[in-house]
PDB file of N, CA and C in Angstrom:
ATOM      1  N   UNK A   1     184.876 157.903  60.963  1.00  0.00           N
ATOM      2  CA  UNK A   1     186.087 157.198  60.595  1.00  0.00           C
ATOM      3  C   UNK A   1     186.853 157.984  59.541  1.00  0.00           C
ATOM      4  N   UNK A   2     185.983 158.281  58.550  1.00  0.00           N
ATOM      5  CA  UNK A   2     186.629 159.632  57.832  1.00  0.00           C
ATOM      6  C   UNK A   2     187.511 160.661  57.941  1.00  0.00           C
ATOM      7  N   UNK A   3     186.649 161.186  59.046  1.00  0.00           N
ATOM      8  CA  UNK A   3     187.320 162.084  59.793  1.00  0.00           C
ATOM      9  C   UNK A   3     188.668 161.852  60.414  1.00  0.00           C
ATOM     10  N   UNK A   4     188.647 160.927  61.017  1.00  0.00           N
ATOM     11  CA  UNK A   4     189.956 160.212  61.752  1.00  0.00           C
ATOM     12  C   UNK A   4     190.506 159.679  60.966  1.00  0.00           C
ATOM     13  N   UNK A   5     190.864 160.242  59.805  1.00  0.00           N
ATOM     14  CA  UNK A   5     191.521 159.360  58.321  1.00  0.00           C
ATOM     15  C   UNK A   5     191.580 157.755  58.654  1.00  0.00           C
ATOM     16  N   UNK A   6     190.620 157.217  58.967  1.00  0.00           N
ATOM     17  CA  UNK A   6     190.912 155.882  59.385  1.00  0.00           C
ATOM     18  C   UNK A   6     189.787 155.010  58.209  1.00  0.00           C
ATOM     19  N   UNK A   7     190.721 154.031  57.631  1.00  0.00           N
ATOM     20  CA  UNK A   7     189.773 152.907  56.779  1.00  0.00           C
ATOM     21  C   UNK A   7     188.505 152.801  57.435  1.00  0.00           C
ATOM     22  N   UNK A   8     187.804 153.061  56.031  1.00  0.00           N
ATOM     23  CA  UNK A   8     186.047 152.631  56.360  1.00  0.00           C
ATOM     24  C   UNK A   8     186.228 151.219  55.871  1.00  0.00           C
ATOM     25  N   UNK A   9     185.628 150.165  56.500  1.00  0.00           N
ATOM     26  CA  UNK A   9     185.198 149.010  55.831  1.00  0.00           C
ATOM     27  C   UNK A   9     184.200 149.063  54.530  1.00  0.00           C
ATOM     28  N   UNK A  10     184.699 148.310  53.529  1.00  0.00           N
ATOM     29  CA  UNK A  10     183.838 148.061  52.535  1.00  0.00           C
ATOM     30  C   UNK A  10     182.176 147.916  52.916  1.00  0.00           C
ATOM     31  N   UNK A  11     181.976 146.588  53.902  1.00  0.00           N
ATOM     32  CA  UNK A  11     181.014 146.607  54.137  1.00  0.00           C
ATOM     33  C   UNK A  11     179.841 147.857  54.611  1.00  0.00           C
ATOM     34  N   UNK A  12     180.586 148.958  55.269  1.00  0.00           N
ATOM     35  CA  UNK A  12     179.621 149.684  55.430  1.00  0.00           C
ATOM     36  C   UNK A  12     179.866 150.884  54.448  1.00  0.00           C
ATOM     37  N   UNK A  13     180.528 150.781  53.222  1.00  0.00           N
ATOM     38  CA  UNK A  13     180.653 151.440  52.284  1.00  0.00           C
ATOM     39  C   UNK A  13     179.537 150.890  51.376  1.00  0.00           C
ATOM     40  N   UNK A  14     179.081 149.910  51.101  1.00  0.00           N
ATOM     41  CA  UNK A  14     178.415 149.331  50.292  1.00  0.00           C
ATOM     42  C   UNK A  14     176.839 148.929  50.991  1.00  0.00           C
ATOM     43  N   UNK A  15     176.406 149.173  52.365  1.00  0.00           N
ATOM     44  CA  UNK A  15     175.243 149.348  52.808  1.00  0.00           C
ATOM     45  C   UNK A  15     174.385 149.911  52.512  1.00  0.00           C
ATOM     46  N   UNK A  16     173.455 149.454  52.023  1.00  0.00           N
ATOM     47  CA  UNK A  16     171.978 149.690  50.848  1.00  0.00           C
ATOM     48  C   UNK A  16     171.456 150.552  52.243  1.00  0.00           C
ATOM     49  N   UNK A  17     171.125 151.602  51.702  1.00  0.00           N
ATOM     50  CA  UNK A  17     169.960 152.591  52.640  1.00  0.00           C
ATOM     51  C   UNK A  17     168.834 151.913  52.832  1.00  0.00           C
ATOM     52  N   UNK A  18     168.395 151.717  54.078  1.00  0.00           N
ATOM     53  CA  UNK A  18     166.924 151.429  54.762  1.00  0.00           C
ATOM     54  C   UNK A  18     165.771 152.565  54.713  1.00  0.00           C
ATOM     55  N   UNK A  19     164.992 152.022  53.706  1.00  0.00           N
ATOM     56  CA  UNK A  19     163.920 153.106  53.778  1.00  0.00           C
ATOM     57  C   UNK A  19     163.535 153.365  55.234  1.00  0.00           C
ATOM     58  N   UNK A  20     163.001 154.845  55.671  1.00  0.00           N
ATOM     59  CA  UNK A  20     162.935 155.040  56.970  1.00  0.00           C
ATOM     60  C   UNK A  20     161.541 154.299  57.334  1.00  0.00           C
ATOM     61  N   UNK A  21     160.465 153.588  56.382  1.00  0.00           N
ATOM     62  CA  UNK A  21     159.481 152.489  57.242  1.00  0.00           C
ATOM     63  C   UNK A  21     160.029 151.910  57.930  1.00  0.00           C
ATOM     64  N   UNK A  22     160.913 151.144  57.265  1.00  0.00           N
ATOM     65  CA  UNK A  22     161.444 149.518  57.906  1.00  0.00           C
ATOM     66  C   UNK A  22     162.384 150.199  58.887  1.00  0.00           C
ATOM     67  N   UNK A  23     162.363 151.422  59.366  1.00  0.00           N
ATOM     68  CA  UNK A  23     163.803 151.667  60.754  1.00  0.00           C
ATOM     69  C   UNK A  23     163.204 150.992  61.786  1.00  0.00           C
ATOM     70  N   UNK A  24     162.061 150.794  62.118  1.00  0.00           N
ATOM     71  CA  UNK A  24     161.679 150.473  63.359  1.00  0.00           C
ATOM     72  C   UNK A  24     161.700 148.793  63.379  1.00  0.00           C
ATOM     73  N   UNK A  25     160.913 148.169  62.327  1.00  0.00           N
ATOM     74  CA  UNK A  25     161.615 146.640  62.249  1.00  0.00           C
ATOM     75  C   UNK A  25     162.584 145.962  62.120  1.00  0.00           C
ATOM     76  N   UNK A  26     163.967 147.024  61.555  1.00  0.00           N
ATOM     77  CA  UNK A  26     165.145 146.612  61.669  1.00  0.00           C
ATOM     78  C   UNK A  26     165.457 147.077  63.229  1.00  0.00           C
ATOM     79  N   UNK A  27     165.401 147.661  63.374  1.00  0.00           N
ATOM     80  CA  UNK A  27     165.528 147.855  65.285  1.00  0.00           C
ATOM     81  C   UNK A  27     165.591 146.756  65.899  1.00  0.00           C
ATOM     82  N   UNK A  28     164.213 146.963  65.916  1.00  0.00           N
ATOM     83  CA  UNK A  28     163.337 145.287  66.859  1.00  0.00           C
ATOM     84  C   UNK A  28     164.055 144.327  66.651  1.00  0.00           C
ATOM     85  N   UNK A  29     164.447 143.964  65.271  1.00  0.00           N
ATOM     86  CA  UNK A  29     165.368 142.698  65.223  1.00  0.00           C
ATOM     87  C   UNK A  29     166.774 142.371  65.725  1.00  0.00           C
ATOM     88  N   UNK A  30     167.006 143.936  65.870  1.00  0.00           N
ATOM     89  CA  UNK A  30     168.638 143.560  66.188  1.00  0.00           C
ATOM     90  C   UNK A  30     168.398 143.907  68.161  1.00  0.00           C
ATOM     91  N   UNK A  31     167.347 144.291  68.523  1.00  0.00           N
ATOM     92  CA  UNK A  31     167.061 144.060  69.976  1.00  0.00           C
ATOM     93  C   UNK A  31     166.761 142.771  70.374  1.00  0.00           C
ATOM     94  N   UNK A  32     166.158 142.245  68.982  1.00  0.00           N
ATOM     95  CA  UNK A  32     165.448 140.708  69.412  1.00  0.00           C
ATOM     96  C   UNK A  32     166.333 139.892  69.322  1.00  0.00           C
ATOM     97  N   UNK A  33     167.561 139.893  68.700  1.00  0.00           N
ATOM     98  CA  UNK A  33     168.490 138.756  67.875  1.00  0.00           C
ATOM     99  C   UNK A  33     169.258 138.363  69.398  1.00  0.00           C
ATOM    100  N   UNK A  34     169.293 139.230  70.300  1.00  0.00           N
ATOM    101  CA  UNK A  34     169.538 138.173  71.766  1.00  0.00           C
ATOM    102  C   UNK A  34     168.890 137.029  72.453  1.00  0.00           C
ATOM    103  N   UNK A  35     167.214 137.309  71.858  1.00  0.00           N
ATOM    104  CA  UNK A  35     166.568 135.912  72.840  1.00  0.00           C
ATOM    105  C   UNK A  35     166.608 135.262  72.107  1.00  0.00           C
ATOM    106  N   UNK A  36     167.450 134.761  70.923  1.00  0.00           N
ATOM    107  CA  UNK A  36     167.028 133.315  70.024  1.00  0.00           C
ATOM    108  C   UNK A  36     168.194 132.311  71.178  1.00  0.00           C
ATOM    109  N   UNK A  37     167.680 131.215  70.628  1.00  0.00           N
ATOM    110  CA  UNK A  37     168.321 129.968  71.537  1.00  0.00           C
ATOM    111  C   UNK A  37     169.594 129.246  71.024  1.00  0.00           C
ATOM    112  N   UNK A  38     171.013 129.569  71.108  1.00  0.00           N
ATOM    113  CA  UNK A  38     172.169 129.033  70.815  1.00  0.00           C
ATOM    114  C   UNK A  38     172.387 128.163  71.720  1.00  0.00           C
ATOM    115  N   UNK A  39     173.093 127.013  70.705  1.00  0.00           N
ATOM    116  CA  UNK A  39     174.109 126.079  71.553  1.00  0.00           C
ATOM    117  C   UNK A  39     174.109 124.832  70.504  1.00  0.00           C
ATOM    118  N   UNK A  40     175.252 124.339  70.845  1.00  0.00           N
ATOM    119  CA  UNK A  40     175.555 123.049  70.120  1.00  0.00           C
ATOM    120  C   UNK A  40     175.929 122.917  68.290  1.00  0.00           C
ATOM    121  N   UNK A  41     176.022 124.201  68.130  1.00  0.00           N
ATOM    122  CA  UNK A  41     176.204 124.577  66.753  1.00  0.00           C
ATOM    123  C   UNK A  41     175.098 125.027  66.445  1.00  0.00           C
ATOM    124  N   UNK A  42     173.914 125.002  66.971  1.00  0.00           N
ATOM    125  CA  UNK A  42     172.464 125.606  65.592  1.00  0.00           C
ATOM    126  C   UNK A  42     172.259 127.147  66.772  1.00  0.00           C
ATOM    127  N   UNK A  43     171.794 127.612  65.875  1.00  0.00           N
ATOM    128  CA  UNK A  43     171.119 129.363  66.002  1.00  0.00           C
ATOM    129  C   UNK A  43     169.989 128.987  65.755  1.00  0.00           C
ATOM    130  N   UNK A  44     169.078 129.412  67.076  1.00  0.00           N
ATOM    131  CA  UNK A  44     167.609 128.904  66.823  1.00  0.00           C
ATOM    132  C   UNK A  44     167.007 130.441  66.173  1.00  0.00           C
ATOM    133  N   UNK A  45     165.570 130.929  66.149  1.00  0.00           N
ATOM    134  CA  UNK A  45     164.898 131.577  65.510  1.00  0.00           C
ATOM    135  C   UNK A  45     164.629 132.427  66.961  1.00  0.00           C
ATOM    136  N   UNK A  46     164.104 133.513  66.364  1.00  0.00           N
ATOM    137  CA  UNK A  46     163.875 134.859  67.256  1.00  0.00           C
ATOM    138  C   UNK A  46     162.633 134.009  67.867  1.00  0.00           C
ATOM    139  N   UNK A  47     162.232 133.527  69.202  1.00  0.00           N
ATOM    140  CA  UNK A  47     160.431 133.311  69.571  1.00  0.00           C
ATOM    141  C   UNK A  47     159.823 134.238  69.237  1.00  0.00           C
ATOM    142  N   UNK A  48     158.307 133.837  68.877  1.00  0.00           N
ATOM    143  CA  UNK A  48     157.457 134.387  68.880  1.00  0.00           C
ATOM    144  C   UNK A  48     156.966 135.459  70.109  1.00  0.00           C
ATOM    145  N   UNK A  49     157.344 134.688  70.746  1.00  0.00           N
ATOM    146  CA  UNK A  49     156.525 135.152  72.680  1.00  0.00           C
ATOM    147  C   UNK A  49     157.745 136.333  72.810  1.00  0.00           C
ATOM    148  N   UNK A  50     158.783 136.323  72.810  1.00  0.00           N
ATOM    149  CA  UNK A  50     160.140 137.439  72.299  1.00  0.00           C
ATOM    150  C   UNK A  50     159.564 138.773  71.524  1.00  0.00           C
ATOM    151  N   UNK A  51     159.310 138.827  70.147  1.00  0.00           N
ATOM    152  CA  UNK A  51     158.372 139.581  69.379  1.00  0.00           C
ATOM    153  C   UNK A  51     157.066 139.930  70.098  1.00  0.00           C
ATOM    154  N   UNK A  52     155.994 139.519  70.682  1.00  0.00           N
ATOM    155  CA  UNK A  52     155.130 139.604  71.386  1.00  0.00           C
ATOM    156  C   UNK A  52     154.968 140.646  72.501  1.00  0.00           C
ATOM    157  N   UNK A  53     156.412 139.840  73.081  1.00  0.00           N
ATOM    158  CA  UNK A  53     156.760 140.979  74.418  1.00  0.00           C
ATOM    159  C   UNK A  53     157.233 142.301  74.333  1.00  0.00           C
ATOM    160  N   UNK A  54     158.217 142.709  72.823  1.00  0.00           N
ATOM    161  CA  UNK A  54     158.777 143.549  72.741  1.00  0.00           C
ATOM    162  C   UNK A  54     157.293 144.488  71.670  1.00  0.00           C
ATOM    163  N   UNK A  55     157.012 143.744  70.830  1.00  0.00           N
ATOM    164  CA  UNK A  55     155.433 144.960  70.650  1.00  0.00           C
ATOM    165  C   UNK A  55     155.074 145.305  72.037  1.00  0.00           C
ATOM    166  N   UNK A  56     154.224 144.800  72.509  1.00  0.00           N
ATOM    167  CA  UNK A  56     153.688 145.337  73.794  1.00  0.00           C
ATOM    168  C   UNK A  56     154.802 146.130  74.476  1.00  0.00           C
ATOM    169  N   UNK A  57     155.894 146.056  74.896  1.00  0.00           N
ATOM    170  CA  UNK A  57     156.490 147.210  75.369  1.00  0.00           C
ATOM    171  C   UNK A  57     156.178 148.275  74.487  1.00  0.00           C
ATOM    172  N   UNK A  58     156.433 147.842  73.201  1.00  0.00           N
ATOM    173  CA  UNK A  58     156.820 149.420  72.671  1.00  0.00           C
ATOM    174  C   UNK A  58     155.658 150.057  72.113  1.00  0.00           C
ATOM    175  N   UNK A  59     154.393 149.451  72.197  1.00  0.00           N
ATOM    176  CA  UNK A  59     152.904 150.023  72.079  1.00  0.00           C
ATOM    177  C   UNK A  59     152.873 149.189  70.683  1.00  0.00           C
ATOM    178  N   UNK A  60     152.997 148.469  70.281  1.00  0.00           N
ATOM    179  CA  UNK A  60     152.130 148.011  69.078  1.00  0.00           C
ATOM    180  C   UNK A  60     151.140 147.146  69.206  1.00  0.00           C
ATOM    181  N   UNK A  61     149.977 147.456  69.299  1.00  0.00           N
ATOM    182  CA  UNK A  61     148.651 147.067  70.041  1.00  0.00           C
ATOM    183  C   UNK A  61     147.884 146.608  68.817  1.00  0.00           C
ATOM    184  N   UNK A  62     147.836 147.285  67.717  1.00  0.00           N
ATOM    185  CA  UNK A  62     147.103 146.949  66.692  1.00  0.00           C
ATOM    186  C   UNK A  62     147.375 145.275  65.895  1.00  0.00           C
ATOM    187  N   UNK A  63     146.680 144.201  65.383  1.00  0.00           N
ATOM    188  CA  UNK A  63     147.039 143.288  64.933  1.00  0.00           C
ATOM    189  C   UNK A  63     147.620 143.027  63.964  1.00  0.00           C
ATOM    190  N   UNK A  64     147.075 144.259  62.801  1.00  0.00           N
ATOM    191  CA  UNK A  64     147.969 143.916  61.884  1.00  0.00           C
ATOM    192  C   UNK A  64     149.141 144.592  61.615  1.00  0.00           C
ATOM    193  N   UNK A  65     149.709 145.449  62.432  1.00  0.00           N
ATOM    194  CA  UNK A  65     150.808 146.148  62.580  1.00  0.00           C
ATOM    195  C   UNK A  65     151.540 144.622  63.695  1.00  0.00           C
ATOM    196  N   UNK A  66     151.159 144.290  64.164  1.00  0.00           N
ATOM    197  CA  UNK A  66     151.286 143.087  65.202  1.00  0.00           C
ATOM    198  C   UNK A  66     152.571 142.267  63.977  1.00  0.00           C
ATOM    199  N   UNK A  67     151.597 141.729  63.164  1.00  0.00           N
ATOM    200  CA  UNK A  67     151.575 140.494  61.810  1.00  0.00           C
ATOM    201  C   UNK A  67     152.638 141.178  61.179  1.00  0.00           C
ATOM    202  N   UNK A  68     152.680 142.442  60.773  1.00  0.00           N
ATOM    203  CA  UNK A  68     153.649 143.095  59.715  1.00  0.00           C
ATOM    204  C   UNK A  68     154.932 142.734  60.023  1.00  0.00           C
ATOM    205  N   UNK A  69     154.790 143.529  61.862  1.00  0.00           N
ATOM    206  CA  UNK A  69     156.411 143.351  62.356  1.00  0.00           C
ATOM    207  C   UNK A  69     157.053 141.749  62.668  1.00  0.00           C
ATOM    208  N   UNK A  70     155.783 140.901  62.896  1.00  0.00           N
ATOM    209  CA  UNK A  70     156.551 139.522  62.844  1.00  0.00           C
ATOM    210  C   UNK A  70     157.114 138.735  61.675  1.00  0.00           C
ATOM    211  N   UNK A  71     156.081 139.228  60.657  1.00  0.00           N
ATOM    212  CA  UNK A  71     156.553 138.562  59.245  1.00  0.00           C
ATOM    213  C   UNK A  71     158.372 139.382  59.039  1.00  0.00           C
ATOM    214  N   UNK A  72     158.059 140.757  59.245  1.00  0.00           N
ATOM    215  CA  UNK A  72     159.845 141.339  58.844  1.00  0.00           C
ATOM    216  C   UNK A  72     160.397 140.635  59.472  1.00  0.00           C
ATOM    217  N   UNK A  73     160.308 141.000  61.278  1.00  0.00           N
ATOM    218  CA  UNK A  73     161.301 140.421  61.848  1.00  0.00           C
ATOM    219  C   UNK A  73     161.842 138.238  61.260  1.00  0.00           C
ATOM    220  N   UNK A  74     160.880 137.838  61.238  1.00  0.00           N
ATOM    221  CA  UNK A  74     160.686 136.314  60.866  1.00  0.00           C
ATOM    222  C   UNK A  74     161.546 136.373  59.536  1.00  0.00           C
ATOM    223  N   UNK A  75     161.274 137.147  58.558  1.00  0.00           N
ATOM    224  CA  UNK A  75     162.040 137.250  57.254  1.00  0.00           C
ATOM    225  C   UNK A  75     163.888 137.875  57.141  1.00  0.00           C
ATOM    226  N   UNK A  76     163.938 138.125  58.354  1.00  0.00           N
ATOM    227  CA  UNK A  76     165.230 139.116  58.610  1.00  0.00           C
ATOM    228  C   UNK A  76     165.881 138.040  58.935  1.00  0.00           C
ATOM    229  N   UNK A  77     165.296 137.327  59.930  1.00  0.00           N
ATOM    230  CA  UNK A  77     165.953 136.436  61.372  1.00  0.00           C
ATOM    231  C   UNK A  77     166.217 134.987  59.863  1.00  0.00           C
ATOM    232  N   UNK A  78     165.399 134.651  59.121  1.00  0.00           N
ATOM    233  CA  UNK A  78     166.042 133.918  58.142  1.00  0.00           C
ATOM    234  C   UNK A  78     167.322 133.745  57.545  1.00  0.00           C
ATOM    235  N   UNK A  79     167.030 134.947  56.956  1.00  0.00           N
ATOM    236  CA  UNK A  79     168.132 135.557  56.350  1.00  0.00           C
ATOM    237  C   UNK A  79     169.264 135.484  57.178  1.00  0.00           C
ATOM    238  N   UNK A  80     169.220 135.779  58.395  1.00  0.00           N
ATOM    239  CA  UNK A  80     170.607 136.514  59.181  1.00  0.00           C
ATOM    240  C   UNK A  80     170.933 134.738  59.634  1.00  0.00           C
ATOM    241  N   UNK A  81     169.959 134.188  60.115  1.00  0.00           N
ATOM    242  CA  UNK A  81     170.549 132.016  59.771  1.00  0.00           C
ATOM    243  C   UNK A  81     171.116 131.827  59.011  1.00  0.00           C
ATOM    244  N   UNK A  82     170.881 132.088  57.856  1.00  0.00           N
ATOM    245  CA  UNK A  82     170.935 131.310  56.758  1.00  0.00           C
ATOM    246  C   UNK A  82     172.137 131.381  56.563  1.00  0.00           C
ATOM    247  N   UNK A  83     173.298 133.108  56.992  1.00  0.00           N
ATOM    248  CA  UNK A  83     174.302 133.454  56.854  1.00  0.00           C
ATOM    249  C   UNK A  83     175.118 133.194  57.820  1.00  0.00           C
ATOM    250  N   UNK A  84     174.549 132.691  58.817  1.00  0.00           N
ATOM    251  CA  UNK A  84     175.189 132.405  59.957  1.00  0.00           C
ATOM    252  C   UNK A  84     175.695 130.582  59.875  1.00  0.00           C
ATOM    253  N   UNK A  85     174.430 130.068  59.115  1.00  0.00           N
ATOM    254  CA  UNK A  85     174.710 128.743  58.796  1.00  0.00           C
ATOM    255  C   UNK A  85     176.049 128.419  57.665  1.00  0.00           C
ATOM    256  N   UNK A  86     176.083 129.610  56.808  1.00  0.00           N
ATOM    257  CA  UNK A  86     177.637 129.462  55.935  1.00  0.00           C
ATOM    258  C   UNK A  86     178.547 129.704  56.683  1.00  0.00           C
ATOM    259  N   UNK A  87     178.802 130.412  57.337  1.00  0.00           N
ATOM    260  CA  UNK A  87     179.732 131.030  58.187  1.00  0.00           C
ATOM    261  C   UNK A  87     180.335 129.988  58.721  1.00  0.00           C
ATOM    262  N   UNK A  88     179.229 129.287  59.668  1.00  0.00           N
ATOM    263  CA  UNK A  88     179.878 128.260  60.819  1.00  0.00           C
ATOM    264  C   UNK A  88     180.443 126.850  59.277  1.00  0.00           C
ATOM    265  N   UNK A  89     179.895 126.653  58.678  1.00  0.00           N
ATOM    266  CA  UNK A  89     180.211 125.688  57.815  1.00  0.00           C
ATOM    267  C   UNK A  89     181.737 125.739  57.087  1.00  0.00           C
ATOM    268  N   UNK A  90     181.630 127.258  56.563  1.00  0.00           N
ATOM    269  CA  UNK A  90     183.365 127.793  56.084  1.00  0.00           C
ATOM    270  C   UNK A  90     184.317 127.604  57.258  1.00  0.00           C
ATOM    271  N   UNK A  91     183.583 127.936  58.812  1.00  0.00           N
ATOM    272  CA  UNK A  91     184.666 127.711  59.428  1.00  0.00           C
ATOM    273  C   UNK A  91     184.820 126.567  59.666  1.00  0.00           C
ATOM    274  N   UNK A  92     183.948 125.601  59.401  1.00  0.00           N
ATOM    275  CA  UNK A  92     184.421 124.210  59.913  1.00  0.00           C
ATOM    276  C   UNK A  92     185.061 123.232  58.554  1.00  0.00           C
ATOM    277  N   UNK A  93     185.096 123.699  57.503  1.00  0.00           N
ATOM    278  CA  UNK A  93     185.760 123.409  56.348  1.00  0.00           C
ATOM    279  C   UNK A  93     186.680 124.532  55.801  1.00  0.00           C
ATOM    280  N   UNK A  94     187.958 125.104  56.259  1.00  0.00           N
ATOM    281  CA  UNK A  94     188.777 125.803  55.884  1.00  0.00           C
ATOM    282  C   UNK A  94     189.567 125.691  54.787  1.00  0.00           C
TER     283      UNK A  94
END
């Protein structure tokens, strides 16, 4: 965008670097953030069986590498509600 003298957004001006551990659990989450269950106003939670399926594709066989990536992903997918729950609220009180 630089390059193309074109405005960078703040937001990705101000994006905290991801240590390169967590690249692979931030991945997963933003692959996973399609099977949660919308409708009717609520954003449900990433499934478990979702996480499950996508270790096993991608070889994570071990259990507690299993546990690690569900607790991130589970702790991410909070977070990314929680912001999603202001959002819809600001828009419904303008």
């Amino acid at each position: 965008m630089a390059e193309e003298e074109r405005t960078v957004p703040a937001a990705l001006l101000a994006r905290p670097d991801l240590p390169e551990h967590l690249t692979f659990a931030w991945d997963a989450f933003w692959d996973l953030s399609n099977d949660r269950a919308l409708g009717f106003g609520v954003v449900g939670p990433i499934p478990w069986s979702s996480i499950d399926r996508y270790a096993g594709r991608v070889g994570v066989s071990d259990p507690e590498e299993f546990e690690r990536l569900v607790r991130l992903i589970r702790a991410m997918d909070a977070v990314w509600r929680e912001r999603m729950r202001e959002e819809m609220k600001a828009a419904d009180n303008p």
